[in-house]
Protein backbone atom coordinates (compact mmCIF):
# COMPACT_ATOMS: atom_id res chain seq x y z
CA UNK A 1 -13.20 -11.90 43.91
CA UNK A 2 -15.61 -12.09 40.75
CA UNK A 3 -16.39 -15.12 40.00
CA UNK A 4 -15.05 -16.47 36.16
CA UNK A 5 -18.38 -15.95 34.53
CA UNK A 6 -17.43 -15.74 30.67
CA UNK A 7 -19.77 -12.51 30.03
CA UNK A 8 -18.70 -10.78 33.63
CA UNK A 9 -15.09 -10.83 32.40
CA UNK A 10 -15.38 -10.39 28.63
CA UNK A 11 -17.31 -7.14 30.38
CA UNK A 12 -14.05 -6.79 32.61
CA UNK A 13 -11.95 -6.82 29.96
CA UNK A 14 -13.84 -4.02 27.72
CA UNK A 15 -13.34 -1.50 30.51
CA UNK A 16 -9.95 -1.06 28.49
CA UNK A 17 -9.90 1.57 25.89
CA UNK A 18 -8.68 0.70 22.68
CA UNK A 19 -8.73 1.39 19.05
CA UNK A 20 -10.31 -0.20 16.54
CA UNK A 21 -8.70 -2.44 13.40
CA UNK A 22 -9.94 -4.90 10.37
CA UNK A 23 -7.28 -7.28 9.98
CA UNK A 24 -7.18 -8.55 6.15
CA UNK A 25 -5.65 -11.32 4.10
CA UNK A 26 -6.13 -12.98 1.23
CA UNK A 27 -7.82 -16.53 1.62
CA UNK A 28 -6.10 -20.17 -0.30
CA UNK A 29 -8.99 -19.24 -3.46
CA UNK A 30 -7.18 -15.92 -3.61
CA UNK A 31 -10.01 -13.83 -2.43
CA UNK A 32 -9.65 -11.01 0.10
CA UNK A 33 -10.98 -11.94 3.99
CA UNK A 34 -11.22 -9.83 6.87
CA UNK A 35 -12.32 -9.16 10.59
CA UNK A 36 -12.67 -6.51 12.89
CA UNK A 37 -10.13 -6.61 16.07
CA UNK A 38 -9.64 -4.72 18.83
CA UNK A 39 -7.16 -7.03 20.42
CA UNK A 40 -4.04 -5.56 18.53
CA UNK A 41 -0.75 -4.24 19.99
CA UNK A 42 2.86 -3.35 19.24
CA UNK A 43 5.05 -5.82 20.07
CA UNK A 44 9.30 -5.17 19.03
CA UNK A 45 10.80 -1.89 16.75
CA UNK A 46 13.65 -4.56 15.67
CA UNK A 47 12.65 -6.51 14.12
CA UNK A 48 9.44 -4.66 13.69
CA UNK A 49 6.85 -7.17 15.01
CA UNK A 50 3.12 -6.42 16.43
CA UNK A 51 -0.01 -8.92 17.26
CA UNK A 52 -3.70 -9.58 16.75
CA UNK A 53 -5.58 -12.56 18.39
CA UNK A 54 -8.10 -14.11 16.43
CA UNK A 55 -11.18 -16.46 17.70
CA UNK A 56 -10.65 -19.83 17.06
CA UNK A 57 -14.72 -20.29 16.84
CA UNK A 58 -14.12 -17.05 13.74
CA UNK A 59 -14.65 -18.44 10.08
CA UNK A 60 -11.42 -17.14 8.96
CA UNK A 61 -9.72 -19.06 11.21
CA UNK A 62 -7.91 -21.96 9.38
CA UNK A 63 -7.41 -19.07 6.58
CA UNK A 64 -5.52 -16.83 8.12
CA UNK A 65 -3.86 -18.97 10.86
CA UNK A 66 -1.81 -20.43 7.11
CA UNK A 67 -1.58 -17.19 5.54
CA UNK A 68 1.66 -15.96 4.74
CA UNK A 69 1.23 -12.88 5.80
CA UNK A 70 -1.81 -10.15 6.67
CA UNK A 71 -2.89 -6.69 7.19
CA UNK A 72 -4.33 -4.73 9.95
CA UNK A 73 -5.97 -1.64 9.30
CA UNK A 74 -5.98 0.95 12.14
CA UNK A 75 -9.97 2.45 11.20
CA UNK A 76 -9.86 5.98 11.31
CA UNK A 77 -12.65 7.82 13.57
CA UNK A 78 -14.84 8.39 10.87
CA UNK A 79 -14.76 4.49 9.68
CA UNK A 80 -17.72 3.05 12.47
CA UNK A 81 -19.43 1.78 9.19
CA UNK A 82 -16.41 0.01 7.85
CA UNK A 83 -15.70 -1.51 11.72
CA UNK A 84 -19.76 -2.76 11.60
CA UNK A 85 -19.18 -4.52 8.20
CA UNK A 86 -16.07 -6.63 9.15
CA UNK A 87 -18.04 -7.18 11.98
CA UNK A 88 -21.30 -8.49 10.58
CA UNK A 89 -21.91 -11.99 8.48
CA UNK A 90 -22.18 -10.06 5.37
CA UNK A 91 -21.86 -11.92 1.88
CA UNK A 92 -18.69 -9.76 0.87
CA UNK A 93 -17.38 -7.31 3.11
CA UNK A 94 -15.07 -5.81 0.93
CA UNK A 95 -17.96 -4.45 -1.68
CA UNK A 96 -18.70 -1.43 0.61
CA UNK A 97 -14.80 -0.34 1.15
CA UNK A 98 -12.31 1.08 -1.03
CA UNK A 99 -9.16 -1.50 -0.69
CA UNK A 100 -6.02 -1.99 -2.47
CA UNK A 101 -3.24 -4.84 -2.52
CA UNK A 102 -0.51 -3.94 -0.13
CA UNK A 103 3.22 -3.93 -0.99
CA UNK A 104 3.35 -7.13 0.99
CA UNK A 105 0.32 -8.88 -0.33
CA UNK A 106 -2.24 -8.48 1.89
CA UNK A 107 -5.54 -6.19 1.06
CA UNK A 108 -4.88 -2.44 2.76
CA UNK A 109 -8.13 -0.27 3.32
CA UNK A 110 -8.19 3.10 1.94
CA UNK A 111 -8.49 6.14 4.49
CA UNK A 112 -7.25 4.66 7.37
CA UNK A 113 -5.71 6.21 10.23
CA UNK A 114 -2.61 3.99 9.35
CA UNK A 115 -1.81 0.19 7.96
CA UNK A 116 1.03 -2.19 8.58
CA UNK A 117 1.52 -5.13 5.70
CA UNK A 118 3.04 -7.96 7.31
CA UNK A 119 4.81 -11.65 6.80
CA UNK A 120 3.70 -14.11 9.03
CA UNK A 121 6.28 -14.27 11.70
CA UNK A 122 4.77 -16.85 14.19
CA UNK A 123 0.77 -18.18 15.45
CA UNK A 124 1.05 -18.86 18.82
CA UNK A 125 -1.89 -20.95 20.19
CA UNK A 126 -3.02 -19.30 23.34
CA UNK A 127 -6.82 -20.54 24.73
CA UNK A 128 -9.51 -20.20 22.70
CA UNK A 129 -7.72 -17.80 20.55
CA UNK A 130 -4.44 -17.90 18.24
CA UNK A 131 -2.36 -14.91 18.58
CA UNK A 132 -0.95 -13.59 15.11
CA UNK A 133 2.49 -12.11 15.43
CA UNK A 134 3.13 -10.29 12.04
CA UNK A 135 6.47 -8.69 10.93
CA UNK A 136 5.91 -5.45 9.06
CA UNK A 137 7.02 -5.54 6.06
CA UNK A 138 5.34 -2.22 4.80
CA UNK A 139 3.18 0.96 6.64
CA UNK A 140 1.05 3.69 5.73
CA UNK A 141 0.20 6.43 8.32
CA UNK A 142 -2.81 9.04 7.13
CA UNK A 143 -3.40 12.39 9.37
CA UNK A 144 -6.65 10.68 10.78
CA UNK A 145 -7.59 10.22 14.31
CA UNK A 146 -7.67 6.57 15.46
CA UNK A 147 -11.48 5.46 16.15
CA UNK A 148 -11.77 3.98 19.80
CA UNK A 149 -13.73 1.38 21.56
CA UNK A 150 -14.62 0.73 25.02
CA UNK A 151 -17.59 -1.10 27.03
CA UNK A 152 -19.07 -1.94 23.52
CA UNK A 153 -19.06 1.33 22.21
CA UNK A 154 -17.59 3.89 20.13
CA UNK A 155 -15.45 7.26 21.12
CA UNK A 156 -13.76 9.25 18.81
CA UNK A 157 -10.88 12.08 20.18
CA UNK A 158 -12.57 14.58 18.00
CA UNK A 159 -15.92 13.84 20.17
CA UNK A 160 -14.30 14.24 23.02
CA UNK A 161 -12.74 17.46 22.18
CA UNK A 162 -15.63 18.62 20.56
CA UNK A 163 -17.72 19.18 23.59
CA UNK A 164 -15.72 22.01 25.14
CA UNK A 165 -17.67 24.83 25.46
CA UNK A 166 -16.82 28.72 26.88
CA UNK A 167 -18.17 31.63 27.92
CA UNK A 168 -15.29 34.42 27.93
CA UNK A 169 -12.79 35.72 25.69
CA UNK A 170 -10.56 32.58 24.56
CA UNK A 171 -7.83 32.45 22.35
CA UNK A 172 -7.45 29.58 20.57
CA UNK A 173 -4.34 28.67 18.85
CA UNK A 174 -2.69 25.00 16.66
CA UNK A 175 0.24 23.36 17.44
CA UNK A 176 0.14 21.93 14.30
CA UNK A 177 3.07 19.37 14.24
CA UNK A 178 4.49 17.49 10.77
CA UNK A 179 7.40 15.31 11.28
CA UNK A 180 9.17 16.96 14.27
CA UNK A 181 8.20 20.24 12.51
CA UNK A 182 5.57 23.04 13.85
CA UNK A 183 3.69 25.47 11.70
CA UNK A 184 4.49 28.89 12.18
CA UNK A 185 3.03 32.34 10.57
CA UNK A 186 6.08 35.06 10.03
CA UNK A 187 5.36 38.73 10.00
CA UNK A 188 7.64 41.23 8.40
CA UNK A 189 10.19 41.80 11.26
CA UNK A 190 10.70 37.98 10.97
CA UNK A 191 8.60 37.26 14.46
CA UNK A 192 7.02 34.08 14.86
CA UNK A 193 3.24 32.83 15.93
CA UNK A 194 1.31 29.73 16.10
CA UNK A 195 -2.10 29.60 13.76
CA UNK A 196 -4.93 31.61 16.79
CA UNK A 197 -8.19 32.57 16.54
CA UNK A 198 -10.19 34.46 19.14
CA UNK A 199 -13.11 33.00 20.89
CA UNK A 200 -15.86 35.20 22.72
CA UNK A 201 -18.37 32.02 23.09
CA UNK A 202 -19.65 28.60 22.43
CA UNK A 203 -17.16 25.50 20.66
CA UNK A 204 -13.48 26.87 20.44
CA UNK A 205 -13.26 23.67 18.23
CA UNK A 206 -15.34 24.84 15.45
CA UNK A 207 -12.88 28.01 15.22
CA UNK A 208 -10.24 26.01 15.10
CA UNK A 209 -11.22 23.87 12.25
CA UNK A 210 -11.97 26.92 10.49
CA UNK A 211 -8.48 28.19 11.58
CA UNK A 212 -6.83 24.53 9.81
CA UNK A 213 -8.77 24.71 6.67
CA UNK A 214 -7.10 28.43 6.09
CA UNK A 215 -3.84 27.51 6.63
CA UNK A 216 -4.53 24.92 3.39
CA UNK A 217 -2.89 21.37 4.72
CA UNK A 218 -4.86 18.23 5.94
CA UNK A 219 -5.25 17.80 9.31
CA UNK A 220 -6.62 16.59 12.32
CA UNK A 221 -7.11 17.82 15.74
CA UNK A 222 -5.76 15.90 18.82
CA UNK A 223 -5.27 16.30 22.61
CA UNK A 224 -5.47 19.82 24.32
CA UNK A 225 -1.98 20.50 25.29
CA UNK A 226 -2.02 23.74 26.91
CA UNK A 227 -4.58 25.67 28.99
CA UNK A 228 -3.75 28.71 30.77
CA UNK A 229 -4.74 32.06 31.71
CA UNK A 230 -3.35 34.98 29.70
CA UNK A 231 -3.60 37.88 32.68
CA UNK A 232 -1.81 40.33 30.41
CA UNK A 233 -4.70 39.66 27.62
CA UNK A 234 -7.35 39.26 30.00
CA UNK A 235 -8.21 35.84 28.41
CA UNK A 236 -8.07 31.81 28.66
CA UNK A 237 -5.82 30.36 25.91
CA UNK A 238 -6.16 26.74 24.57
CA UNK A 239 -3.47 25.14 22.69
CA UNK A 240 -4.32 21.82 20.54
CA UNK A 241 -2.07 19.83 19.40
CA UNK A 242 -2.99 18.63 15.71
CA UNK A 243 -1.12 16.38 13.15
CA UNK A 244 -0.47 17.45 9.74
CA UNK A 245 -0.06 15.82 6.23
CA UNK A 246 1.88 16.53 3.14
CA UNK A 247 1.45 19.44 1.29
CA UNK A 248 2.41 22.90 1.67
CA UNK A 249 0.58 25.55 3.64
CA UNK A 250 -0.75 28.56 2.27
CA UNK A 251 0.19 31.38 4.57
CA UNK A 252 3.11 29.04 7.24
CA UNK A 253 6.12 27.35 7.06
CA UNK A 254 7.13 24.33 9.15
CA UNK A 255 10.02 24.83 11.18
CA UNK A 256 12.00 22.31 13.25
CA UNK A 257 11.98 23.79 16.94
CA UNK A 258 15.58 24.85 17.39
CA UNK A 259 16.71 27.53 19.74
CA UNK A 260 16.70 30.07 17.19
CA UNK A 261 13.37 28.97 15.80
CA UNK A 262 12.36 29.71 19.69
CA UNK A 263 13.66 32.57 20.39
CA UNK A 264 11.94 34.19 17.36
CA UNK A 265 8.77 33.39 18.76
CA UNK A 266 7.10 36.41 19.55
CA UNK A 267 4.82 35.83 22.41
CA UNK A 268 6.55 34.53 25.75
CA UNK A 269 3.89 31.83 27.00
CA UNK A 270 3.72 30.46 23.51
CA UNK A 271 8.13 29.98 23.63
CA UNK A 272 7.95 28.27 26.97
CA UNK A 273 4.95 25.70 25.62
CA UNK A 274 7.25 25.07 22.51
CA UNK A 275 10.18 24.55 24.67
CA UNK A 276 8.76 22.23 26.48
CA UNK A 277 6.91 20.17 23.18
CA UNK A 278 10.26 20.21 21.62
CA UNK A 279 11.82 18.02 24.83
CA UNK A 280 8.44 16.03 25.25
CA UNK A 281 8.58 14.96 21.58
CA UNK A 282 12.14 13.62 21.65
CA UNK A 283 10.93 11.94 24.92
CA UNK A 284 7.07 10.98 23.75
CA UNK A 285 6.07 11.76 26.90
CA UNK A 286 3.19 14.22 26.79
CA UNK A 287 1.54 16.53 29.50
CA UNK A 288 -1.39 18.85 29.39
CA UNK A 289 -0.25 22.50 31.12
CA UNK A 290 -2.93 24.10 33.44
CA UNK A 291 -1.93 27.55 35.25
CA UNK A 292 -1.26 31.27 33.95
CA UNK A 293 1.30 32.31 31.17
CA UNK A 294 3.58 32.42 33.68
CA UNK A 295 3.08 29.44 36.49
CA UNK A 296 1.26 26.29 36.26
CA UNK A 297 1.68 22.73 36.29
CA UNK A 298 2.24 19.78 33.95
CA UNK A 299 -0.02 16.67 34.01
CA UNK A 300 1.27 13.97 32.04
CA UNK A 301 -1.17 12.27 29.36
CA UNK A 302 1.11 9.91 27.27
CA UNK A 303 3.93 8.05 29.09
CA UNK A 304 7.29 6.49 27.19
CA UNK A 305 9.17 3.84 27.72
């Protein structure tokens, strides 16, 4: 067994991938405080409750520990600099970041991959830290990509995703979700298709951004959800799963993923991945597909309760 050296398990404990978060509030002079935090979590959907833990060596300790209520701010991947400034003893952390006042009081960042205003529900004194248990009062989700942190450094999903590379023909296509919805394109005889682009070589990814900025809605890519070989097309496909925000799209529609939606889906491997995102989103279990267009296997990625 290791022994309980302080730095050996801090170490231990930053094996655990997380995100990234500045929690806010508003100090007893009235002006706005805040901290970066990893240690965050969901805690109840009813009433809707989640956690931070917060140093008791920190500055904004006896601050925020009487607050009546605060804000954490889930940083978006491209927010490192905004994570280094709560982070740092800077004079006024707030100068650099664009911030507003929150429904519920407390200062929201702008940009963020989402924000929860909250009333203090309870501070539960727990070692050397106090654990903050907020009840959301207010949220804000963007179309961002979380930022995430582990052994004292930075990963993004679009990093990770970024580095795939081929060598063959690859066809590339967005499952580009909104709400339960997926984007489709319709051609005249009322058949459906997701947004694809072909791929002979190099970064499918860069394709595919190209492929989102045509279809005209903000968006973000996420987790590869399908890879198979097409044998009939003689190439690899590779499906990513994106998120989408408001606005409408240029040349698709959004469609909720009924069985008629399905069965107007022109290509065969593409209906069987839909069917099986449809029952994985009621579910939130997710799974990455690995085979043919015709046989393969699920590994799961994302487990429910």
């Amino acid at each position: 067994m290791t022994a309980m050296d302080p730095r050996t398990l801090r170490n231990a404990f930053g094996t655990f991938l997380t995100g990234v978060t500045v929690v806010t509030a508003h100090g007893q002079d009235g002006e706005p405080l805040g901290f970066t935090a990893n240690s965050f979590s969901s805690v109840s959907l009813d009433p809707p409750l989640l956690l931070v833990c917060l140093a008791k060596s920190s500055s904004n300790y006896d601050a925020l520990t009487e607050a009546s209520g605060f804000a954490v701010n889930i940083l978006a991947e491209t927010q490192k600099d905004v994570s280094n400034t709560f982070a740092s003893r800077v004079e006024d952390r707030f100068a650099t970041v664009d911030w507003k006042v929150g429904p519920n009081g407390s200062p929201v960042l702008s940009d963020v991959a989402a924000w929860f205003d909250c009333s203090m529900h309870n501070v539960v004194d727990a070692g050397d830290h106090a654990i903050l248990i907020g009840e959301v009062k207010a949220f804000e989700t963007g179309v961002a990509n979380g930022l995430g942190y582990a052994r004292g450094a930075y990963f993004t999903a679009t990093q990770e995703v970024s580095s795939i590379q081929v060598d063959s023909e690859t066809v590339v296509s967005a499952l580009l979700e909104r709400d339960k919805k997926v984007l489709f394109f319709e051609d005249d005889a009322g058949q459906l298709r997701l947004p694809t682009r072909n791929v002979s070589k190099g970064t499918p990814t860069k394709e595919l951004t190209a492929l989102l900025e045509e279809v005209g809605v903000p968006s973000s890519v996420g987790f590869i959800y399908s890879v198979y070989e097409d044998e009939e097309a003689n190439a690899q496909h590779l499906a990513f799963h994106c998120s989408a925000g408001e606005g409408a799209s240029q040349s698709g529609t959004f469609l909720a993923l009924t069985d008629d939606v399905l069965a107007r889906v022109q290509d065969a491997a593409t209906q069987i991945m839909l069917g099986r995102f449809a029952k994985e989103t009621q579910k939130g279990n997710f799974g990455i597909y690995f085979g043919n267009h015709e046989n393969g296997e699920v590994r799961k990625i994302a487990l429910g309760e």
